[in-house]
C-alpha atoms as a PDB file:
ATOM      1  CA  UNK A   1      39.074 -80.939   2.399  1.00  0.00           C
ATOM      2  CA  UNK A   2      38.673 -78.783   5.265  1.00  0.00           C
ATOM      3  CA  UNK A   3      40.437 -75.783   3.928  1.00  0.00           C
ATOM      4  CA  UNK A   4      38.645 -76.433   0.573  1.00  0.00           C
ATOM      5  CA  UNK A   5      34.643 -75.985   2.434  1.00  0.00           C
ATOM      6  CA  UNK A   6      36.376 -73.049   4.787  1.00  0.00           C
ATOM      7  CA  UNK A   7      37.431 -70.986   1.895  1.00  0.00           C
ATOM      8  CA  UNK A   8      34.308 -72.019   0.037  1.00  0.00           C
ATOM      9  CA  UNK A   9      32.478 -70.916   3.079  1.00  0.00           C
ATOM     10  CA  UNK A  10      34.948 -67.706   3.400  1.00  0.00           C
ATOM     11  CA  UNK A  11      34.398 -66.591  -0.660  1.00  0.00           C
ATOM     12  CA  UNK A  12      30.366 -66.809  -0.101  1.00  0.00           C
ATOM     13  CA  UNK A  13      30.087 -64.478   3.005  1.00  0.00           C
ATOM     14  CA  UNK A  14      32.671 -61.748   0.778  1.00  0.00           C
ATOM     15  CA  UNK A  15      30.126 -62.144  -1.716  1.00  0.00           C
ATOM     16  CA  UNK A  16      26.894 -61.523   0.336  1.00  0.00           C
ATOM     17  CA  UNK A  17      28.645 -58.807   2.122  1.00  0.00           C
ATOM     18  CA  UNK A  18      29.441 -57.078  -1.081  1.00  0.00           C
ATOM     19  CA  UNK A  19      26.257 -57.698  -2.575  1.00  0.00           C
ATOM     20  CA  UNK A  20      24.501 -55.501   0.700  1.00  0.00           C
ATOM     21  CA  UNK A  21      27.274 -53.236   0.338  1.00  0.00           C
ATOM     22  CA  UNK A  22      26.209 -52.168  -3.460  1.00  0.00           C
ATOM     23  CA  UNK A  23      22.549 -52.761  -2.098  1.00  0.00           C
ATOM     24  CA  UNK A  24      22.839 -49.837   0.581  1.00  0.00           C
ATOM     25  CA  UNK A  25      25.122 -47.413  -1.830  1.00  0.00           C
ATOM     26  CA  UNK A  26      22.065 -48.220  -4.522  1.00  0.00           C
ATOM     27  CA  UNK A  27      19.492 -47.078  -1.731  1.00  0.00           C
ATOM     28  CA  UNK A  28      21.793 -44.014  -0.381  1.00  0.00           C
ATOM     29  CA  UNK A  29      22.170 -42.651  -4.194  1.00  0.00           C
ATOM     30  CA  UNK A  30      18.302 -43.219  -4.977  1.00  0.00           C
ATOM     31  CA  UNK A  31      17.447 -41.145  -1.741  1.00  0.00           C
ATOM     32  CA  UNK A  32      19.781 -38.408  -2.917  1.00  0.00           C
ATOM     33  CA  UNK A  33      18.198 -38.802  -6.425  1.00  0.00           C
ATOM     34  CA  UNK A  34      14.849 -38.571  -4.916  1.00  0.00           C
ATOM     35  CA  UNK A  35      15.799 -35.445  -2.341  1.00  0.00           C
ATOM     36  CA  UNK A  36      17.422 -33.385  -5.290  1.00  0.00           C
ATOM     37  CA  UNK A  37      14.073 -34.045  -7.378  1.00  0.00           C
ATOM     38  CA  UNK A  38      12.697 -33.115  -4.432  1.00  0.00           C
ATOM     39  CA  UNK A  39      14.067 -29.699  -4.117  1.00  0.00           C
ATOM     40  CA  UNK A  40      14.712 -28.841  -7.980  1.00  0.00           C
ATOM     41  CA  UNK A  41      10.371 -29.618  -8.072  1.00  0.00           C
ATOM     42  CA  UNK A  42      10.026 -27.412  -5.121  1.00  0.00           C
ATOM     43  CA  UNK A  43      12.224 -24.486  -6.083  1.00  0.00           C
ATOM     44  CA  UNK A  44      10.393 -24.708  -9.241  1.00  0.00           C
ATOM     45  CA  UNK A  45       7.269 -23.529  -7.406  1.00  0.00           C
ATOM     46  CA  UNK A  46       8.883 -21.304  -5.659  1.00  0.00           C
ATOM     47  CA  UNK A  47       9.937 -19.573  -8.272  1.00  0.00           C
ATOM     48  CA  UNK A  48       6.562 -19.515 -10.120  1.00  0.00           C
ATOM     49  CA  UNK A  49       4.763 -18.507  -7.483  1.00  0.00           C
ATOM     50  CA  UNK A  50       6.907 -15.839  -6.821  1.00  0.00           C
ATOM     51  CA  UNK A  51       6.601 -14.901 -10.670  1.00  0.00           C
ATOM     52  CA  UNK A  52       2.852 -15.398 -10.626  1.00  0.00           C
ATOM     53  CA  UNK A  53       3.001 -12.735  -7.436  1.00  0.00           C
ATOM     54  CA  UNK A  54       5.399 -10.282  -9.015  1.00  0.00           C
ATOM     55  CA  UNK A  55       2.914 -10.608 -12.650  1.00  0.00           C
ATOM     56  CA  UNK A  56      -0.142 -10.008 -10.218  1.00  0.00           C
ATOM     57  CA  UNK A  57       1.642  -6.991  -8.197  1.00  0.00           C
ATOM     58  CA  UNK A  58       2.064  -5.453 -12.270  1.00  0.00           C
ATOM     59  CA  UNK A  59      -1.339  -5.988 -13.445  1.00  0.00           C
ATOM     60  CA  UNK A  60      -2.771  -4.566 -10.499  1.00  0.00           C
ATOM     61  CA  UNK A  61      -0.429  -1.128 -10.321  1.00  0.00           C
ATOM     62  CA  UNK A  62      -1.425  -1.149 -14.070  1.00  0.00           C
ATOM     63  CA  UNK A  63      -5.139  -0.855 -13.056  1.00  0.00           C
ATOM     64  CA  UNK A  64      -4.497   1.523 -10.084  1.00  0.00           C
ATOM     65  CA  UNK A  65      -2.801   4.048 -12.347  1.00  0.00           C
ATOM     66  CA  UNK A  66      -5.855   3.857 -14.511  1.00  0.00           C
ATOM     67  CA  UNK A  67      -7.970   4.511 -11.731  1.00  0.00           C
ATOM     68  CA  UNK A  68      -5.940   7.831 -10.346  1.00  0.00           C
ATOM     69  CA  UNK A  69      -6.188   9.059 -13.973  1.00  0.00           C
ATOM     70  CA  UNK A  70     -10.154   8.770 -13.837  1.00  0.00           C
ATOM     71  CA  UNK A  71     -11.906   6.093 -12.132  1.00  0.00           C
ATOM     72  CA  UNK A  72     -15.051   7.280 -13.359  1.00  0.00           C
ATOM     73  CA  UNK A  73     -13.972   5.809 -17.051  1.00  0.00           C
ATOM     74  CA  UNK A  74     -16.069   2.562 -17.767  1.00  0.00           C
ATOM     75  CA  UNK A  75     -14.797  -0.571 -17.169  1.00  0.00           C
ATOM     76  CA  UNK A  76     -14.090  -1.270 -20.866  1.00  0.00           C
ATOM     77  CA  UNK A  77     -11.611   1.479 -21.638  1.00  0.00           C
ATOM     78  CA  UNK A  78      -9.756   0.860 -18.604  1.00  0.00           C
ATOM     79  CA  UNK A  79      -8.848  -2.648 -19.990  1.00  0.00           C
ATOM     80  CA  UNK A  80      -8.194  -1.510 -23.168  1.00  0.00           C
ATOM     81  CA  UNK A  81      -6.007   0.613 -22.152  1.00  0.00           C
ATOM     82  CA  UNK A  82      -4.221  -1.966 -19.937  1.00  0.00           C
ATOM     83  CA  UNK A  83      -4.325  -4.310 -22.455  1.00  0.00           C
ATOM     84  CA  UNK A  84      -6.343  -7.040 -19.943  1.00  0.00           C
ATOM     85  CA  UNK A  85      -9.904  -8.577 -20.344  1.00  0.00           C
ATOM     86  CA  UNK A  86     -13.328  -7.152 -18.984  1.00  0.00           C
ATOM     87  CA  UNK A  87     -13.296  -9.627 -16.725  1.00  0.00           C
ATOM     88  CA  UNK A  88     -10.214  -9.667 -15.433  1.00  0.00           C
ATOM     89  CA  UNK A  89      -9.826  -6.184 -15.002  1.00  0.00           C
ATOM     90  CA  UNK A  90     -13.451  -5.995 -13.023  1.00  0.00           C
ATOM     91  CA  UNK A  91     -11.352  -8.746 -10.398  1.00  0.00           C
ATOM     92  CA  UNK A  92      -8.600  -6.751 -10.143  1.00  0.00           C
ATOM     93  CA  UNK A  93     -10.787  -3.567  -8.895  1.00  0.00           C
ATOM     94  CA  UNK A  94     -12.602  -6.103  -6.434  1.00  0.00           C
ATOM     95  CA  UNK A  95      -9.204  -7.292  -5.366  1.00  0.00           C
ATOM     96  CA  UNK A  96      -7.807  -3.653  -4.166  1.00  0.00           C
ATOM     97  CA  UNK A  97     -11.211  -2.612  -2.955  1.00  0.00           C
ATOM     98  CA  UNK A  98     -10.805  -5.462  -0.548  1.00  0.00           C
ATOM     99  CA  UNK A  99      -7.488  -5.655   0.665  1.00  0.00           C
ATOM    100  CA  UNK A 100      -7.562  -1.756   0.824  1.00  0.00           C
ATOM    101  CA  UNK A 101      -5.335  -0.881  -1.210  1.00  0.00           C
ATOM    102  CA  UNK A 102      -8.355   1.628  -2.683  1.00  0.00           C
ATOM    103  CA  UNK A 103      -9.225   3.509   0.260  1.00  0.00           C
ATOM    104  CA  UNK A 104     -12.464   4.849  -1.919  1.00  0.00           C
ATOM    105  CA  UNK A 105     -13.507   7.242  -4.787  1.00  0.00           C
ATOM    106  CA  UNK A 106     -14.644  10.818  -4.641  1.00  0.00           C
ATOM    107  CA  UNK A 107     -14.889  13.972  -6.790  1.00  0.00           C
ATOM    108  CA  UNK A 108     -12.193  16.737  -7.199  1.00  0.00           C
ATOM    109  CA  UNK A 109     -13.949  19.785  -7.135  1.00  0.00           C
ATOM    110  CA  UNK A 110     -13.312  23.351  -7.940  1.00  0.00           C
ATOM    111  CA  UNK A 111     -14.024  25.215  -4.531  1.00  0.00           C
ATOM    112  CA  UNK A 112     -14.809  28.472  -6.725  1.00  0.00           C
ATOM    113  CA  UNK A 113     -17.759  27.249  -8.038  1.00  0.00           C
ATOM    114  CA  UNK A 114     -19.178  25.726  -4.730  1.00  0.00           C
ATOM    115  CA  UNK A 115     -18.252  29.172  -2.813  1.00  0.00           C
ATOM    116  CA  UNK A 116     -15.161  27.610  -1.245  1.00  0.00           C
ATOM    117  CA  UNK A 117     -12.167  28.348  -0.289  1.00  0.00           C
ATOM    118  CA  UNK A 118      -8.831  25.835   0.488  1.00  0.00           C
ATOM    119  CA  UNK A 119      -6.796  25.966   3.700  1.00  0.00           C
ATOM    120  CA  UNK A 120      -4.027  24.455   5.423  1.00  0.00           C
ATOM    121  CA  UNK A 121      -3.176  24.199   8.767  1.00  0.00           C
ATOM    122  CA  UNK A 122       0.888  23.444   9.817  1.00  0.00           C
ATOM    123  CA  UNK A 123       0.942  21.515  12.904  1.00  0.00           C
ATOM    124  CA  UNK A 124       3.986  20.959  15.497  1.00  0.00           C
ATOM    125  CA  UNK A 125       3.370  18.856  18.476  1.00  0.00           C
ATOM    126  CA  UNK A 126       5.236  19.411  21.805  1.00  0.00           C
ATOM    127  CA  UNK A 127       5.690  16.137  22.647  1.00  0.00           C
ATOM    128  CA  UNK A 128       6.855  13.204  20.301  1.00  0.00           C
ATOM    129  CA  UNK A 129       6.096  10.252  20.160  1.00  0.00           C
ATOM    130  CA  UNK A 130       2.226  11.092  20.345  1.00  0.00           C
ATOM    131  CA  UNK A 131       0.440  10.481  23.844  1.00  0.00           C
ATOM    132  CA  UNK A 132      -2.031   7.683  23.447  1.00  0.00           C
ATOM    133  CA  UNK A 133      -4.951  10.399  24.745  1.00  0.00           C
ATOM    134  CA  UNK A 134      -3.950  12.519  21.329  1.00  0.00           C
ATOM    135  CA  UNK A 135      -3.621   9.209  18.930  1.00  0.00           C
ATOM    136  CA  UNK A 136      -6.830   7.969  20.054  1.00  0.00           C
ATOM    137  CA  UNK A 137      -8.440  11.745  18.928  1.00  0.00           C
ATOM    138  CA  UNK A 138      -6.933  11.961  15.477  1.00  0.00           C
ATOM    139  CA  UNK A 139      -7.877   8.437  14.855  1.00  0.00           C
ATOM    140  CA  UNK A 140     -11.495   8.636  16.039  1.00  0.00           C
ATOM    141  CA  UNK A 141     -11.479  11.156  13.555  1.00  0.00           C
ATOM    142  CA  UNK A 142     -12.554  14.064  16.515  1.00  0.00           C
ATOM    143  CA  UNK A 143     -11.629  16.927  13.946  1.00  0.00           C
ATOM    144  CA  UNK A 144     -13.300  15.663  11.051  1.00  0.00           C
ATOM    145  CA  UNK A 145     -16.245  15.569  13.157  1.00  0.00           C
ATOM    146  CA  UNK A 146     -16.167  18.994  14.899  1.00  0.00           C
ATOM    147  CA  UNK A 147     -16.002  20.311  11.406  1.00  0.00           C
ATOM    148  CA  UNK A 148     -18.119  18.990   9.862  1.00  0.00           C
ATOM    149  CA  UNK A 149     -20.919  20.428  12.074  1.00  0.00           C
ATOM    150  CA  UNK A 150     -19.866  23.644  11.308  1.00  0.00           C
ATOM    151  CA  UNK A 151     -19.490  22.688   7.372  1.00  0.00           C
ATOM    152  CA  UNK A 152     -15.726  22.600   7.355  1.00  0.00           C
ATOM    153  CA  UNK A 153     -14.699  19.629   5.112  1.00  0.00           C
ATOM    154  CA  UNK A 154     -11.441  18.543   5.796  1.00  0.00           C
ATOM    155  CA  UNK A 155      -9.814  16.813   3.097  1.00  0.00           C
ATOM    156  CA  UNK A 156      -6.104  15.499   3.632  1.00  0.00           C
ATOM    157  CA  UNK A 157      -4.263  14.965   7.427  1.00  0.00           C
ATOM    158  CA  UNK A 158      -0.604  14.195   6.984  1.00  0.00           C
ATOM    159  CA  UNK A 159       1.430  12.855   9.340  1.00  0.00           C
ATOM    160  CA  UNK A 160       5.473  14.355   8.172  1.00  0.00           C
ATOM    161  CA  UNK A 161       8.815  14.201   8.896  1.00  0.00           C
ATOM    162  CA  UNK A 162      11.922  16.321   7.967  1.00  0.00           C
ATOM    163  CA  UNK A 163      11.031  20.267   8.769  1.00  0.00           C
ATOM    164  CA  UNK A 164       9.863  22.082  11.590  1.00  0.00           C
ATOM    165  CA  UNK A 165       5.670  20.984  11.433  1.00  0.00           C
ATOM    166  CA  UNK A 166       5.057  17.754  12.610  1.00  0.00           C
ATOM    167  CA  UNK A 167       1.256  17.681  11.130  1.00  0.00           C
ATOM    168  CA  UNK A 168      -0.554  18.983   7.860  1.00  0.00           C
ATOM    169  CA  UNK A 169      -4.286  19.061   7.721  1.00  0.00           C
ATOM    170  CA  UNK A 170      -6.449  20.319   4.377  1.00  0.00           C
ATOM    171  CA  UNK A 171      -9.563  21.718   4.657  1.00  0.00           C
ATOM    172  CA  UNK A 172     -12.027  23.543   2.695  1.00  0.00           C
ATOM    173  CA  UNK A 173     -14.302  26.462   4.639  1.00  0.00           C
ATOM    174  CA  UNK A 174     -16.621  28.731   2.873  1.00  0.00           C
ATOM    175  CA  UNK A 175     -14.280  31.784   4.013  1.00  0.00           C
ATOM    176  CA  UNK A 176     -11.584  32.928   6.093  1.00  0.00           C
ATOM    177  CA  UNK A 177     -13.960  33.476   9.236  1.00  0.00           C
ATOM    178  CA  UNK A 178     -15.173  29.781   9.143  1.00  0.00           C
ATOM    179  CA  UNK A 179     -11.533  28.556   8.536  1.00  0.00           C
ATOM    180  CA  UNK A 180     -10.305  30.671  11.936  1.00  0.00           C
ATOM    181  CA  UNK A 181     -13.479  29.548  13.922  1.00  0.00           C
ATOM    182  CA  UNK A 182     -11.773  25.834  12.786  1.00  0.00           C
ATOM    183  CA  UNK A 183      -8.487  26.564  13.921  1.00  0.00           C
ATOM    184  CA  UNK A 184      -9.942  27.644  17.349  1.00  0.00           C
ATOM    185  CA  UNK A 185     -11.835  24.647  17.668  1.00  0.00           C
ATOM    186  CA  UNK A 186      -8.534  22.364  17.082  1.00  0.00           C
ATOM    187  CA  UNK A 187      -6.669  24.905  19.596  1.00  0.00           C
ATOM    188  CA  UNK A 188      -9.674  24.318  22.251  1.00  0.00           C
ATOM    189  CA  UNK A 189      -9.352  20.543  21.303  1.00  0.00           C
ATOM    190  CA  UNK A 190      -5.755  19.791  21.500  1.00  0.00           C
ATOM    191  CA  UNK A 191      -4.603  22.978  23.362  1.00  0.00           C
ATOM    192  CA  UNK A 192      -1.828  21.048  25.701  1.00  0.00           C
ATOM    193  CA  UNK A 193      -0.231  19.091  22.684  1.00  0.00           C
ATOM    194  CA  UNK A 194       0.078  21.799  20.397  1.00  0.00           C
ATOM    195  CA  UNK A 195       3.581  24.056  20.404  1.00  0.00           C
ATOM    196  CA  UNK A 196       3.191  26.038  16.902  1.00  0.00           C
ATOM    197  CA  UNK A 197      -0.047  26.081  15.038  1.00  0.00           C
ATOM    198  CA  UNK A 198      -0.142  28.335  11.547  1.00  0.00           C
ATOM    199  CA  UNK A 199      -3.212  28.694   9.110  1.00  0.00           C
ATOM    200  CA  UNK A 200      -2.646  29.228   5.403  1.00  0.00           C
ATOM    201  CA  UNK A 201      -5.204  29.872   2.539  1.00  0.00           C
ATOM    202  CA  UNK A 202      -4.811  29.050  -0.691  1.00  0.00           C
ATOM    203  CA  UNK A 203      -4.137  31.534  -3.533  1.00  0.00           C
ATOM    204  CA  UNK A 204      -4.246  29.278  -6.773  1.00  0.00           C
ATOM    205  CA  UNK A 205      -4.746  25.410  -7.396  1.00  0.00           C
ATOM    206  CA  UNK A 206      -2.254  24.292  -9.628  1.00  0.00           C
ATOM    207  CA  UNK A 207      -3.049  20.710  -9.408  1.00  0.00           C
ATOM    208  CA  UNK A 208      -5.342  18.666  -6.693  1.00  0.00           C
ATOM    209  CA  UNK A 209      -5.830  14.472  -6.693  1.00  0.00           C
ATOM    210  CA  UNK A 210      -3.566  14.515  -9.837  1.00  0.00           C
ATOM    211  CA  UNK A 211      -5.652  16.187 -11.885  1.00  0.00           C
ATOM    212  CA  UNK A 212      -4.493  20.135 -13.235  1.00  0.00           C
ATOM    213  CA  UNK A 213      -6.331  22.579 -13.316  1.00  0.00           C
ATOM    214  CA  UNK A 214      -8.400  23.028 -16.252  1.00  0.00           C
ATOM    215  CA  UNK A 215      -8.276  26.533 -15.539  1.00  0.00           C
ATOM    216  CA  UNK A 216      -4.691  27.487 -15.177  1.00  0.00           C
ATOM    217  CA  UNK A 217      -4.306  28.772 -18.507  1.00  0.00           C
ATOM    218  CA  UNK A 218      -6.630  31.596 -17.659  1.00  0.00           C
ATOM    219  CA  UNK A 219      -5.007  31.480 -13.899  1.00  0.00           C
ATOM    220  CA  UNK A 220      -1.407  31.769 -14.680  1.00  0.00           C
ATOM    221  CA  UNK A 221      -1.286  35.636 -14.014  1.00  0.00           C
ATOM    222  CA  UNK A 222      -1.756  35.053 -10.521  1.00  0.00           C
ATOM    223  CA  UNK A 223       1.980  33.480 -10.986  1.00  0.00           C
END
């Protein structure tokens, strides 16, 4: 009788113990069930945003090569030709005027019928890296100021890498007199940084700002 309610006894506590065995497998596979859901929802919006961001980065290079060609077309033709709504198009153009990836707009002009001529002055440093004293200057924009006053327009500064110039600056000047009194005002200015410092004028413009010049069919002799 004994043995009888001892293995009785025995039998029930296998039972229970296997019952909270499959209990805790059941709650270990639903948390792996739950954690891959988890991840496949998550890598699912990972992906689309990264999509959506690749689609926007498209639409928006789409615009911007519109732009270069002539921002000055309306608003309507440069969707139609990118194949996007009024609407959206107009946020795009908001969107890269913000973040800066539009500096700004301006005219390119034809310096012959303004009286102008183009320049270019090579730069090479002495010193590289740049002294703070000298970064400070080209970033306050000291040049474009001094010329300015004496109606130099300076219209590109380059930073470059790879030859024997270390600078290249663009400027328009109404002749070759006003473009030397320039270069004498950046050899006063920045005298003890400069090793080599050449001045070029332009002959013929071929193309400027991506645009050719309407001209060069009548200008090609000069080749």
């Amino acid at each position: 009788m004994f043995l009888t309610n001892f293995c009785n006894i025995y039998h029930r506590r296998i039972r229970i113990l296997m019952v909270r065995k499959l209990f805790d497998i059941f709650f270990l596979i639903e948390k792996d069930i739950m954690f891959i859901s988890y991840l496949t929802i998550n890598r699912g919006n990972v992906i689309m945003a990264r999509s959506n961001k690749e689609q926007i980065d498209r639409d928006e290079i789409k615009v911007i090569m519109e732009l270069q060609k002539n921002c000055k077309d309306s608003l309507d033709k440069i969707s139609k030709r990118c194949g996007f709504s009024r609407q959206k198009t107009w946020r795009i153009i908001k969107n890269i005027e913000k973040n800066k990836t539009v500096w700004g707009y301006h005219a390119t002009i034809d310096n012959e019928k303004i009286d102008r001529k183009g320049f270019v002055l090579l730069i090479q440093w002495k010193h590289l890296p740049i002294e703070n004293t000298l970064g400070e200057m080209i970033v306050k924009g000291t040049l474009d100021k001094s010329g300015a006053e004496m109606g130099v327009v300076v219209e590109d500064n380059f930073w470059v890498h790879g030859g024997m110039f270390d600078g290249i600056i663009c400027f328009s000047a109404q002749n070759l007199k006003q473009a030397k009194r320039f270069q004498e005002i950046f050899i006063n200015t920045y005298q003890e940084y400069i090793k080599d410092l050449q001045l070029l004028e332009t002959m013929m413009t071929i193309k400027k700002d991506g645009f050719m010049n309407p001209k060069i069919k009548e200008t090609k002799k000069l080749l």
